[in-house]
N, C-alpha and C. Protein backbone atom coordinates (compact mmCIF):
# COMPACT_ATOMS: atom_id res chain seq x y z
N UNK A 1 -103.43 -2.46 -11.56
CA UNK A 1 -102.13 -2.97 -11.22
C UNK A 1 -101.22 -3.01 -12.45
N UNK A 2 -101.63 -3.56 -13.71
CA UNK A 2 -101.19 -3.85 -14.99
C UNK A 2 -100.54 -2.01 -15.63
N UNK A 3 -101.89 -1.27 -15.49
CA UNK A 3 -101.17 0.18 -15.62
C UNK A 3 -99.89 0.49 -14.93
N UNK A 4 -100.12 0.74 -13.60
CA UNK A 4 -98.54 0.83 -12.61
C UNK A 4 -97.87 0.33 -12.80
N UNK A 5 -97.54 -1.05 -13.30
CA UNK A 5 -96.53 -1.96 -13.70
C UNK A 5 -95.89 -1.25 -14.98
N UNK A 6 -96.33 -0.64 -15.77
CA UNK A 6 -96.21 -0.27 -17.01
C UNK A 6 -95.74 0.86 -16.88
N UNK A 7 -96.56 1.97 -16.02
CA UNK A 7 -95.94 3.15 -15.76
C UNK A 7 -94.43 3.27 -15.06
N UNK A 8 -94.85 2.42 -13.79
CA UNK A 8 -93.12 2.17 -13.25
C UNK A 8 -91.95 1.46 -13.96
N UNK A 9 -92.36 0.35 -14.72
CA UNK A 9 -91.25 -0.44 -15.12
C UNK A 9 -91.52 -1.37 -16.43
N UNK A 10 -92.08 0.09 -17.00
CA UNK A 10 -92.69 -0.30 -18.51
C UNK A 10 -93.29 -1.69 -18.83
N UNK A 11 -93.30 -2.89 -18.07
CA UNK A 11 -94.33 -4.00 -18.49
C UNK A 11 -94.14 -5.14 -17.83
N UNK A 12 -94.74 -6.24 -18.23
CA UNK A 12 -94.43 -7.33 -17.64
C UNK A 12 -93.72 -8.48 -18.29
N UNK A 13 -92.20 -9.00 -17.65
CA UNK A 13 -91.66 -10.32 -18.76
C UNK A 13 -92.15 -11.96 -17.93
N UNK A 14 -92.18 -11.29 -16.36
CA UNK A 14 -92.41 -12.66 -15.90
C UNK A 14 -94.16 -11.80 -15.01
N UNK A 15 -94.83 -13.07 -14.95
CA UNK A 15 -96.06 -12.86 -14.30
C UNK A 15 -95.90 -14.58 -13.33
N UNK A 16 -95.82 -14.10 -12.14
CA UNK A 16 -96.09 -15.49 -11.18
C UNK A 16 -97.20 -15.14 -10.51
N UNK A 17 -98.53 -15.90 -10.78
CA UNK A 17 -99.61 -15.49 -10.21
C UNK A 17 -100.11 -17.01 -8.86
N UNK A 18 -100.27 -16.11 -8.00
CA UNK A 18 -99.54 -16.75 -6.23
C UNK A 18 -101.30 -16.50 -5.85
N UNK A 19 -101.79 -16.04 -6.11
CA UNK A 19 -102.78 -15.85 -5.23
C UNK A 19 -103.65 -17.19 -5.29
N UNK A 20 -104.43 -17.51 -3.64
CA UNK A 20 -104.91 -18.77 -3.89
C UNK A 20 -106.04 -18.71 -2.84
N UNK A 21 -107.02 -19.18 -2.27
CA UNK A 21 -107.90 -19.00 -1.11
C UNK A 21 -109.09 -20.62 -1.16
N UNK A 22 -108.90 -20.91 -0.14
CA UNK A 22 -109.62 -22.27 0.32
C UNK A 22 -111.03 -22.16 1.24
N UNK A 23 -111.88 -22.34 1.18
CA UNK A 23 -113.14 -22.25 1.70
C UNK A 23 -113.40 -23.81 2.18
N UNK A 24 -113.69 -24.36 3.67
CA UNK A 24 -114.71 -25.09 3.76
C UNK A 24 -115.87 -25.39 3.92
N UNK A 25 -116.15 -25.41 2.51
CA UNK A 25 -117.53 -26.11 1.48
C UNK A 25 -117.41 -27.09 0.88
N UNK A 26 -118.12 -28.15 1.07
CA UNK A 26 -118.48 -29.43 1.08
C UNK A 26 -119.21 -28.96 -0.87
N UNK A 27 -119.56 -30.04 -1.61
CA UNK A 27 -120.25 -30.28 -2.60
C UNK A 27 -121.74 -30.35 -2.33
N UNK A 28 -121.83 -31.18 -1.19
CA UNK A 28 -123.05 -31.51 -0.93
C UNK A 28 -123.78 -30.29 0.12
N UNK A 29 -123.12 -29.41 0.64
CA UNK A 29 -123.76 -28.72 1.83
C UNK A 29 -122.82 -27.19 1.48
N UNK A 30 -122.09 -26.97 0.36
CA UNK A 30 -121.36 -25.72 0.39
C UNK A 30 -121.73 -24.58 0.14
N UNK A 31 -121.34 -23.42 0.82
CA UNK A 31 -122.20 -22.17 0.78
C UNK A 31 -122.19 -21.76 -1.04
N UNK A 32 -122.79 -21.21 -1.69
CA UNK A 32 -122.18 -20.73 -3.12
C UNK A 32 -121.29 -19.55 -3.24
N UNK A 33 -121.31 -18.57 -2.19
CA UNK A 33 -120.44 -17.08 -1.85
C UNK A 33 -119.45 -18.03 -1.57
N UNK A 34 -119.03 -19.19 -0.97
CA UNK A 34 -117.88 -19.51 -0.50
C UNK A 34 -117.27 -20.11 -2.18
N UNK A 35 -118.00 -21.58 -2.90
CA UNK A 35 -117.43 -21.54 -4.25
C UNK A 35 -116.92 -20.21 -4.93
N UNK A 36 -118.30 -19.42 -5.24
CA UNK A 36 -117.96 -18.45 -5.49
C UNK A 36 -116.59 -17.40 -5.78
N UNK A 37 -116.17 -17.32 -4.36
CA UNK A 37 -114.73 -16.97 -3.68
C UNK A 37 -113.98 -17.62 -4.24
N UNK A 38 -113.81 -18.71 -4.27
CA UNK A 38 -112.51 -19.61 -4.86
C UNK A 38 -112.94 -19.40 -5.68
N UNK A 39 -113.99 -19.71 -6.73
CA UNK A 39 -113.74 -19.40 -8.54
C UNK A 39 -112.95 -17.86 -9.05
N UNK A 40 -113.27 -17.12 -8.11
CA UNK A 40 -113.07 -16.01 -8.22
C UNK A 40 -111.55 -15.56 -8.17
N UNK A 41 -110.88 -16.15 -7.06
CA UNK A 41 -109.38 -15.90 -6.69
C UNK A 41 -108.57 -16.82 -7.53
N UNK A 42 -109.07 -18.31 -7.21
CA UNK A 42 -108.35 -19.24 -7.78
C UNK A 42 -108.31 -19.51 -9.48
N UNK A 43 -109.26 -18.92 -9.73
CA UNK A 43 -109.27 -19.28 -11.33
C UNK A 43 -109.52 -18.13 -12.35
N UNK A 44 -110.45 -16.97 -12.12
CA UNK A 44 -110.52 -15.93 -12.83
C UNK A 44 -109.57 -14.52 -12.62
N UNK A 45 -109.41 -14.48 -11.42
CA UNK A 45 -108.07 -13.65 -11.45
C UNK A 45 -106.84 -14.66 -12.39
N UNK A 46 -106.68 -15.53 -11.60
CA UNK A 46 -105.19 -16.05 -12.31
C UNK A 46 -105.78 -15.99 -13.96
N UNK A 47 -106.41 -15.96 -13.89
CA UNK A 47 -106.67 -15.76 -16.13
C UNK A 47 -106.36 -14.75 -16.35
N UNK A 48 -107.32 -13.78 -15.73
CA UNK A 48 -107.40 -11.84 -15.79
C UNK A 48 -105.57 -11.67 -15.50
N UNK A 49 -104.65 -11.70 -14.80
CA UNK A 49 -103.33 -11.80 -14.82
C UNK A 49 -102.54 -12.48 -15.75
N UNK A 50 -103.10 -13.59 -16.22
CA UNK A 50 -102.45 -14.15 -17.39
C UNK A 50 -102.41 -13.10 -18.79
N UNK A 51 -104.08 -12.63 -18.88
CA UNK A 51 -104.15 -12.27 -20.03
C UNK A 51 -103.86 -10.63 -20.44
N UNK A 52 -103.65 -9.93 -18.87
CA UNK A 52 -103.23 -8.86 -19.02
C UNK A 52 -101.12 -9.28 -18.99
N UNK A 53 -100.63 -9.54 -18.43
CA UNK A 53 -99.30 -10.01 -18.90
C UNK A 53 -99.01 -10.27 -20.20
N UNK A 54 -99.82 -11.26 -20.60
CA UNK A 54 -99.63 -11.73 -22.20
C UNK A 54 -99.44 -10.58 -22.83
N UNK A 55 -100.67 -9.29 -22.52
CA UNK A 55 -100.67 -8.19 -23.51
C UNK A 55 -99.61 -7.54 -23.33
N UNK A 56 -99.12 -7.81 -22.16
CA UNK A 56 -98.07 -6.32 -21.56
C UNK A 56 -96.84 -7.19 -22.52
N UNK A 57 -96.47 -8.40 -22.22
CA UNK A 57 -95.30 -8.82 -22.99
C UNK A 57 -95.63 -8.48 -25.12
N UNK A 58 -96.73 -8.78 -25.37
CA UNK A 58 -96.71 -8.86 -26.56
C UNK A 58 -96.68 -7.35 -27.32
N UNK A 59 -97.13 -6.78 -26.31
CA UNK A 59 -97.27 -5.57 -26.79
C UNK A 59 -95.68 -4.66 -26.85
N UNK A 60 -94.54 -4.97 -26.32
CA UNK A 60 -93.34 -4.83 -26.10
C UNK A 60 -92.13 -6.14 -26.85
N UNK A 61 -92.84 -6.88 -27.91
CA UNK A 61 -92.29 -7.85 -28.50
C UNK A 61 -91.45 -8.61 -27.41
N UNK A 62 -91.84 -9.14 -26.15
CA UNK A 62 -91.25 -9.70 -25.19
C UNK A 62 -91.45 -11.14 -25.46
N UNK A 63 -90.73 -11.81 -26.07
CA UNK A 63 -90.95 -13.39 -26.51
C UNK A 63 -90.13 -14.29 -26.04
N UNK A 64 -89.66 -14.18 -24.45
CA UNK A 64 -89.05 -15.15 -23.86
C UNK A 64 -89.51 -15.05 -22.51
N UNK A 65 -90.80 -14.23 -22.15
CA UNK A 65 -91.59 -14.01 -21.18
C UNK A 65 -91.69 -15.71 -20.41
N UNK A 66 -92.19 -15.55 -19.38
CA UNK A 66 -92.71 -16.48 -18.11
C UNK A 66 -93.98 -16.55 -17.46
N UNK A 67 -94.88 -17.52 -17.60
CA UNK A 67 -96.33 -17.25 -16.77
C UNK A 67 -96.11 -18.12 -16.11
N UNK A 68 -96.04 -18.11 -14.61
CA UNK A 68 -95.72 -19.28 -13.29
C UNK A 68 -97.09 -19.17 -12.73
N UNK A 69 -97.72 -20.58 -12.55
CA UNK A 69 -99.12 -20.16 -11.90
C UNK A 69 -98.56 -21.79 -10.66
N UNK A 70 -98.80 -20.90 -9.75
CA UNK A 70 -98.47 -21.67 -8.36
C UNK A 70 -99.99 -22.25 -7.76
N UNK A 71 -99.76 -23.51 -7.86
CA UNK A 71 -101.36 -24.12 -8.47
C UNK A 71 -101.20 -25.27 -6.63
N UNK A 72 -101.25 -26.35 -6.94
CA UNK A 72 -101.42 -27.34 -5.88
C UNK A 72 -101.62 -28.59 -6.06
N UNK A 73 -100.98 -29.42 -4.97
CA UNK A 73 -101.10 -31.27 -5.61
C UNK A 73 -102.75 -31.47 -5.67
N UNK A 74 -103.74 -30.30 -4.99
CA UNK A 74 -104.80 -30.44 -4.93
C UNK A 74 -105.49 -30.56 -6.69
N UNK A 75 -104.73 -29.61 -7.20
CA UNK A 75 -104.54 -29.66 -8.65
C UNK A 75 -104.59 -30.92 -9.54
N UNK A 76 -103.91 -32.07 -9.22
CA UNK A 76 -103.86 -33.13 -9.42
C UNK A 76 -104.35 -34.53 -8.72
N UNK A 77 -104.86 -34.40 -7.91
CA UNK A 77 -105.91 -35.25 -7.14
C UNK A 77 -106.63 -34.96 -6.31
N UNK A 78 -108.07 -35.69 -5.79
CA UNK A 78 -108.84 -34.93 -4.83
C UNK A 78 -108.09 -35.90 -3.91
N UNK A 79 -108.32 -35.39 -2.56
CA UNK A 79 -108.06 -35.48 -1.44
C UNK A 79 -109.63 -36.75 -0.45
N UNK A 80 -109.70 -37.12 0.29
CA UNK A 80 -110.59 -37.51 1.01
C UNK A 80 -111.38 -36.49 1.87
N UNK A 81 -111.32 -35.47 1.46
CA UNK A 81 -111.80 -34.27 2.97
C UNK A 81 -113.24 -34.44 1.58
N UNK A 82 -114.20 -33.88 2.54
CA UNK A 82 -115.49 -33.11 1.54
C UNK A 82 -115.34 -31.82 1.65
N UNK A 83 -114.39 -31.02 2.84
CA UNK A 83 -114.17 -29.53 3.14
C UNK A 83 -113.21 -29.11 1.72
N UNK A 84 -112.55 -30.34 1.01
CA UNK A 84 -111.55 -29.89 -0.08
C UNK A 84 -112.33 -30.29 -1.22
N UNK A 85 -113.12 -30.53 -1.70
CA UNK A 85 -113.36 -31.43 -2.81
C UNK A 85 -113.77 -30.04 -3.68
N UNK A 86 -113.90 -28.64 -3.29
CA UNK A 86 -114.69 -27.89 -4.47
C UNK A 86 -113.24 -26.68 -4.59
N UNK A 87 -112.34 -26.40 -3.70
CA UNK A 87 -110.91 -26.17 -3.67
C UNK A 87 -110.12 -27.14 -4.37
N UNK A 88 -110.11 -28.33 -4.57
CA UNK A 88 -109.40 -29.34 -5.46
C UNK A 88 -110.06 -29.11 -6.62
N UNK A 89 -111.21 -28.68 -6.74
CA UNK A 89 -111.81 -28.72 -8.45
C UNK A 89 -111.34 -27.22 -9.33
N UNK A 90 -111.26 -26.04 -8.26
CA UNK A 90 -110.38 -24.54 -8.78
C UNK A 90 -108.91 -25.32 -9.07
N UNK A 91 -108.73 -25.82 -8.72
CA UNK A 91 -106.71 -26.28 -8.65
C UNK A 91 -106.62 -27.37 -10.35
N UNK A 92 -107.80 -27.85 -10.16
CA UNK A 92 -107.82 -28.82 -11.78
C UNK A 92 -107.96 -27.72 -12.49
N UNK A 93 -108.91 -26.55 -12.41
CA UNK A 93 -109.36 -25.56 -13.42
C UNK A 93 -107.82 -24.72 -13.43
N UNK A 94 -107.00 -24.73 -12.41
CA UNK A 94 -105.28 -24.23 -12.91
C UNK A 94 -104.56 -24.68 -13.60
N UNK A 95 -104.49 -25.78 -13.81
CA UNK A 95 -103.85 -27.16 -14.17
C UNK A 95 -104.72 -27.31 -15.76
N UNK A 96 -105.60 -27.21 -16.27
CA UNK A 96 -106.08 -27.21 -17.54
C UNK A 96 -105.66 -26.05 -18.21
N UNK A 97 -105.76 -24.81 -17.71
CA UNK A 97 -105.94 -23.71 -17.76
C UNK A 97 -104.04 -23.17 -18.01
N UNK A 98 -103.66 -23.76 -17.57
CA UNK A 98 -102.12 -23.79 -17.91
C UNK A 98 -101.74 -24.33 -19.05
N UNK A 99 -102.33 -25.56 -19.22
CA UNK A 99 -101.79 -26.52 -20.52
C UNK A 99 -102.80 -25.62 -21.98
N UNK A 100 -103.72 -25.22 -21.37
CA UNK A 100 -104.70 -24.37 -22.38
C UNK A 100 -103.67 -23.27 -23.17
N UNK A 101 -103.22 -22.83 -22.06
CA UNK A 101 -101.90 -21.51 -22.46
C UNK A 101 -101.06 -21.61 -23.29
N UNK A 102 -100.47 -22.80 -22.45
CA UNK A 102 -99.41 -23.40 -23.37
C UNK A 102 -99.78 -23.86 -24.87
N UNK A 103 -100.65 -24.26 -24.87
CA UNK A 103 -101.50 -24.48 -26.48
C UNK A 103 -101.89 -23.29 -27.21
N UNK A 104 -102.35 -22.21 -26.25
CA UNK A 104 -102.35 -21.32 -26.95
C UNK A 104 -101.06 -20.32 -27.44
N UNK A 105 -100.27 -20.13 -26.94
CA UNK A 105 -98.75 -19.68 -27.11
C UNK A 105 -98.45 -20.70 -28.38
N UNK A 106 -98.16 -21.96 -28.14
CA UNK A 106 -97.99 -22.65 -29.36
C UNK A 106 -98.16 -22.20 -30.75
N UNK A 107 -99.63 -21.81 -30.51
CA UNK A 107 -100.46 -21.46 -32.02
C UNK A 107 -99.99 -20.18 -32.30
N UNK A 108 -99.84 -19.71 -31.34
CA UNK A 108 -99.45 -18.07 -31.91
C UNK A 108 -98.41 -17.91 -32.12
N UNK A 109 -97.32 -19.23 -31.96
CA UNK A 109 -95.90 -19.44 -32.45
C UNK A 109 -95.37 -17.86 -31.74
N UNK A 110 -95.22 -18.02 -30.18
CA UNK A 110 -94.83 -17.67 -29.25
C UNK A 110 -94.13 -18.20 -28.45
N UNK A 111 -92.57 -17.82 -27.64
CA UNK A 111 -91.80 -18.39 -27.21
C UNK A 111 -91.94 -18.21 -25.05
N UNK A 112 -92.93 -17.69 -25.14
CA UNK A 112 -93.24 -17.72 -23.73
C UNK A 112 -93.80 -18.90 -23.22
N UNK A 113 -93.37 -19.42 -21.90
CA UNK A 113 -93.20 -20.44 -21.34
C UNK A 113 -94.61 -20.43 -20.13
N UNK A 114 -94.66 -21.99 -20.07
CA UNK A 114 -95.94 -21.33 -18.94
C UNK A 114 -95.88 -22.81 -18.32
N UNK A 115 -95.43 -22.46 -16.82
CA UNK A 115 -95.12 -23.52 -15.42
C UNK A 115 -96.07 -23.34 -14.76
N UNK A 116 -96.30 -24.31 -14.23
CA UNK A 116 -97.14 -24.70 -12.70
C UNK A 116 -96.23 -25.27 -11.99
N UNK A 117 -96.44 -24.80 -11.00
CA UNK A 117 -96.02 -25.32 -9.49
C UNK A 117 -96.92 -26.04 -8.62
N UNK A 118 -96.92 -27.32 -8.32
CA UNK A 118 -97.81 -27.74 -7.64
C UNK A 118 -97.20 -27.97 -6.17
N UNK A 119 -97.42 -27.06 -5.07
CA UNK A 119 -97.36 -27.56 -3.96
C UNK A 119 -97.99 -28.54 -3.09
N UNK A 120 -97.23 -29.25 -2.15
CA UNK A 120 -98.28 -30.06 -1.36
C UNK A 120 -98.49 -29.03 0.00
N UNK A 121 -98.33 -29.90 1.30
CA UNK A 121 -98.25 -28.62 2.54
C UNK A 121 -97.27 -28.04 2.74
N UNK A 122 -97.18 -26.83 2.94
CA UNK A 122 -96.33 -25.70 2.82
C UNK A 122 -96.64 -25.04 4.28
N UNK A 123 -96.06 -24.66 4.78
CA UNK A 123 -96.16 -23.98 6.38
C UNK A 123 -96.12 -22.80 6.18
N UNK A 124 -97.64 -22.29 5.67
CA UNK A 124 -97.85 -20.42 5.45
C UNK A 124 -98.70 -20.38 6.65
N UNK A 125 -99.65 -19.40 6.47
CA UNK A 125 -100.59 -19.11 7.09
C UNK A 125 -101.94 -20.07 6.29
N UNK A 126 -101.69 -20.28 5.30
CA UNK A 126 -103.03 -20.91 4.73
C UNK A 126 -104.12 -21.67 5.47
N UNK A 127 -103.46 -23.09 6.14
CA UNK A 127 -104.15 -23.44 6.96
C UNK A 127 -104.48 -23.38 7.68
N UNK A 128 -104.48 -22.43 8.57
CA UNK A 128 -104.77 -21.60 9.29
C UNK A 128 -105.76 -20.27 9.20
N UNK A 129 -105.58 -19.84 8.25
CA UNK A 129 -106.63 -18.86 7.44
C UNK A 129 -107.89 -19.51 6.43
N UNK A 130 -107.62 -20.53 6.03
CA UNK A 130 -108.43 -21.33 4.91
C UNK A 130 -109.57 -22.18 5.10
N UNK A 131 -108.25 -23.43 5.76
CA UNK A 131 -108.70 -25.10 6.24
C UNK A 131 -109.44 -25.13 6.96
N UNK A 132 -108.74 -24.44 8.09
CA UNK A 132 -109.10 -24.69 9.25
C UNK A 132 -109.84 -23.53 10.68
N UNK A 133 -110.84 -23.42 10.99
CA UNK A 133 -111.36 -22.86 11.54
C UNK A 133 -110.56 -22.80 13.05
N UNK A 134 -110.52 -23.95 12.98
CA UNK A 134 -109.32 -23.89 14.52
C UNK A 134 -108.02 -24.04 14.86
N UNK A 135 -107.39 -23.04 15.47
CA UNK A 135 -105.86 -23.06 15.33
C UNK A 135 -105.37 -23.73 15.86
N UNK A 136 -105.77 -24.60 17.07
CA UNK A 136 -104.90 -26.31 17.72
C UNK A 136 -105.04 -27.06 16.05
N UNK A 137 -106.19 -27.06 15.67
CA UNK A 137 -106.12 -28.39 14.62
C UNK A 137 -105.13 -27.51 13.61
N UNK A 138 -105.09 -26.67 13.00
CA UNK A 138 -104.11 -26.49 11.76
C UNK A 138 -102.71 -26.28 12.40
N UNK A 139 -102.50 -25.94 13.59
CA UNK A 139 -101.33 -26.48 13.71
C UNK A 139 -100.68 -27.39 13.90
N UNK A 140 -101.80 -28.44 14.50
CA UNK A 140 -101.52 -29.88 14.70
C UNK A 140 -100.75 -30.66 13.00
N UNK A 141 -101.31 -30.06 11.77
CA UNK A 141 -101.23 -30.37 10.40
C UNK A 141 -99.54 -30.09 10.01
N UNK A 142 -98.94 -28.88 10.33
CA UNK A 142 -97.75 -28.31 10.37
C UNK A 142 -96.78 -29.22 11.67
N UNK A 143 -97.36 -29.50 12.35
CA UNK A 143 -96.58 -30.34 13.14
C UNK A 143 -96.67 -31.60 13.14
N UNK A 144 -97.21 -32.71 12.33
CA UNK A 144 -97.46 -33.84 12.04
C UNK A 144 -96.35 -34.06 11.20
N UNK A 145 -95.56 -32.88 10.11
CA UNK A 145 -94.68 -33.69 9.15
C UNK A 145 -93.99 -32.77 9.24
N UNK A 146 -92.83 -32.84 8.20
CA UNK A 146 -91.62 -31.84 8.00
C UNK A 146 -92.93 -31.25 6.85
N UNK A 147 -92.71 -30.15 6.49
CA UNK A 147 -93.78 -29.63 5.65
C UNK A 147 -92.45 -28.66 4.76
N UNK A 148 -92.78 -28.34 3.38
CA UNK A 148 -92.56 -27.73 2.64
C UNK A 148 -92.49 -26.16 3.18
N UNK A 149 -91.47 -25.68 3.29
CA UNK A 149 -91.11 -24.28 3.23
C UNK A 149 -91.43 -23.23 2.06
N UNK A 150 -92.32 -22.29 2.74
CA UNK A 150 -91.90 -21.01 1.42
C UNK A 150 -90.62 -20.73 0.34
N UNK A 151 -89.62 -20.96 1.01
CA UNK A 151 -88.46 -20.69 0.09
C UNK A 151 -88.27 -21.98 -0.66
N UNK A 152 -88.79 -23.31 0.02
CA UNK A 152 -88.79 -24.52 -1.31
C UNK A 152 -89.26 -23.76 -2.40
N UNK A 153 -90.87 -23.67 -2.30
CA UNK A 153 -91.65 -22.92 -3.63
C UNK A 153 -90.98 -22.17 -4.12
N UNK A 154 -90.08 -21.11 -3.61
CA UNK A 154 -88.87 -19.88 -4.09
C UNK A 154 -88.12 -20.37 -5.10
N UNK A 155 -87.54 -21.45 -4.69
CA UNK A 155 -86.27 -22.28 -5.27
C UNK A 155 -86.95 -23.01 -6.51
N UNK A 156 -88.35 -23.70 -6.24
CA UNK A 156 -88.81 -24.44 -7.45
C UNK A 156 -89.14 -22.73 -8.50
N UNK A 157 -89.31 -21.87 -8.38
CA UNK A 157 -89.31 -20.63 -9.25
C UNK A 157 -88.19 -20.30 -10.20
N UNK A 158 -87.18 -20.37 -9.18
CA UNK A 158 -86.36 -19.69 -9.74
C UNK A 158 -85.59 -20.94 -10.66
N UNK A 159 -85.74 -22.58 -10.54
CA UNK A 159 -84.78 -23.15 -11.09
C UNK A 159 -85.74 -23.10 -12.25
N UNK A 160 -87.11 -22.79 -12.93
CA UNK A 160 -87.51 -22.91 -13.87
C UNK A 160 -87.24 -21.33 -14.67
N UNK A 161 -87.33 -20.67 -14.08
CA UNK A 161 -87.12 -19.01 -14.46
C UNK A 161 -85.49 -19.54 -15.14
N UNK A 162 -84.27 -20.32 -14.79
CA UNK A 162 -83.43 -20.28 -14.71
C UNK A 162 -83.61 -21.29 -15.93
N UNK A 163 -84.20 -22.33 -16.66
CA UNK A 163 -84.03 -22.91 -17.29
C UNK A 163 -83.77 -22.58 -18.94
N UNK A 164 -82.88 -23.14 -19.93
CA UNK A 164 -82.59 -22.75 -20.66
C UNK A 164 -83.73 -22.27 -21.76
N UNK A 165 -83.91 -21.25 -22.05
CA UNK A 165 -85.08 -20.72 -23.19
C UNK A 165 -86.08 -21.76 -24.10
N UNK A 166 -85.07 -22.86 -24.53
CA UNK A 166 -85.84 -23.26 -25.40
C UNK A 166 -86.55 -24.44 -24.41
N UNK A 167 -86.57 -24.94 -23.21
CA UNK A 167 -86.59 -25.81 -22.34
C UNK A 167 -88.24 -25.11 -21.80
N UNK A 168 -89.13 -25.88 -21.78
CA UNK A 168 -90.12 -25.70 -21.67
C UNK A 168 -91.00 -27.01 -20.08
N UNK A 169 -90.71 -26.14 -19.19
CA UNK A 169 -91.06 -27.24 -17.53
C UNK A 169 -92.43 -27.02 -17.39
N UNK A 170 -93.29 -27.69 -17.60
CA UNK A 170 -94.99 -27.74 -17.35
C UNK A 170 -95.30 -27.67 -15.88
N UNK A 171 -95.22 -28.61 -15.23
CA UNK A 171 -95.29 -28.83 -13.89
C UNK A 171 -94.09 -29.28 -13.04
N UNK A 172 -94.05 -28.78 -11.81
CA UNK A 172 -93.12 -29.41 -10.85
C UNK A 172 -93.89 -29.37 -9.70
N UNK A 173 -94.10 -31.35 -9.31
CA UNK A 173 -94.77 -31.46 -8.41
C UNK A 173 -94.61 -31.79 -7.22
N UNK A 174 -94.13 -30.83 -6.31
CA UNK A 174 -93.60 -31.25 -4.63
C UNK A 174 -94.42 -31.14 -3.48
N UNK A 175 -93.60 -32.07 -2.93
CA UNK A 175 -94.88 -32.26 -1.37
C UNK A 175 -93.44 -32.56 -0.64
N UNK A 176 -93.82 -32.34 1.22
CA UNK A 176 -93.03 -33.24 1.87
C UNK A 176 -93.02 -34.80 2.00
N UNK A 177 -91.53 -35.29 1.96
CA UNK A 177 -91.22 -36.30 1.55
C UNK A 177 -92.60 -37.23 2.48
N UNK A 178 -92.82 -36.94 3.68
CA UNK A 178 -93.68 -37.34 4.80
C UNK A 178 -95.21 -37.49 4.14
N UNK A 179 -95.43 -36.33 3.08
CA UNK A 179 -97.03 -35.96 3.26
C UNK A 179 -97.68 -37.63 2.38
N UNK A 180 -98.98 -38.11 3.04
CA UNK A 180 -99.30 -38.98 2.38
C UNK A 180 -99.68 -38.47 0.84
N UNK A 181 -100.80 -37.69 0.58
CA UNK A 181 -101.49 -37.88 -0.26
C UNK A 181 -101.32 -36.52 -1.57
């Protein structure tokens, strides 16, 4: 992907790495192909994308670059489910793994910026593809509250993409005003 990017449009200044996948697996009873899966999507790709970006910007003296990693409030607290508790622990490994960046950019006295987005419920397909095995119950979830829109997450992008250079936004953490937890 990193080649094509390069070939078509010589490199990368912003990298927003979106990809995310939820398995229910319990701690106590969870398949390991299912952890597995989430370590895999949720935390080692988003690195493998970080660290091929980094190269593509550095390698093109790009020093006002952007790494957006669209992470989750799961990120910042566990939840009461046991179906979330090993999906909330990939979302901490985003959330370290960001501030890691940012420390590391620091040291290398680099001016690239590096955001998280923490969503709460958002009305994709996720829960529906992820959570929930059954489609009365995950829609029941989307219809319980006003839920966060795709284009919210859009808008939380672009007002940090939009922020002044030397202005450095770590996290922005939204949920619907409704969602408890």
């Amino acid at each position: 992907m990193f080649s094509a990017i390069k070939t078509q449009h010589k490199g990368v200044d912003v990298c927003i790495n979106n990809a995310g996948i939820a398995h229910n697996e319990p701690l106590l009873s969870g398949l390991t192909g299912g952890w597995r899966n989430m370590i895999d999507v949720n935390v080692l790709a988003l690195s493998i994308c970080t660290r091929e970006a980094y190269k593509s910007m550095k390698e093109r003296n790009v020093d006002d670059g952007h790494i957006i990693n669209i992470n989750s409030m799961g990120g910042h607290r566990v939840v009461p489910s046991a179906d979330e508790h090993f999906y909330c622990a990939t979302k901490y490994a985003v959330t370290a793994l960001s501030e890691g960046l940012r420390q590391e950019l620091r040291e290398a006295n680099s001016h690239i910026r590096v955001t998280c987005i923490s969503p709460g419920i958002v009305e994709t397909e996720f829960a529906f593809r992820h959570l929930n095995s059954d489609p009365e119950k995950a829609a029941s979830v989307y219809a319980s509250i006003k839920c966060l829109k795709p284009e919210d997450i859009a808008s939380a992008v672009i007002y940090v993409l939009g922020a002044p250079l030397h202005v450095q936004i770590g996290d922005v953490q939204m949920r619907p005003v409704e969602q408890v937890s």
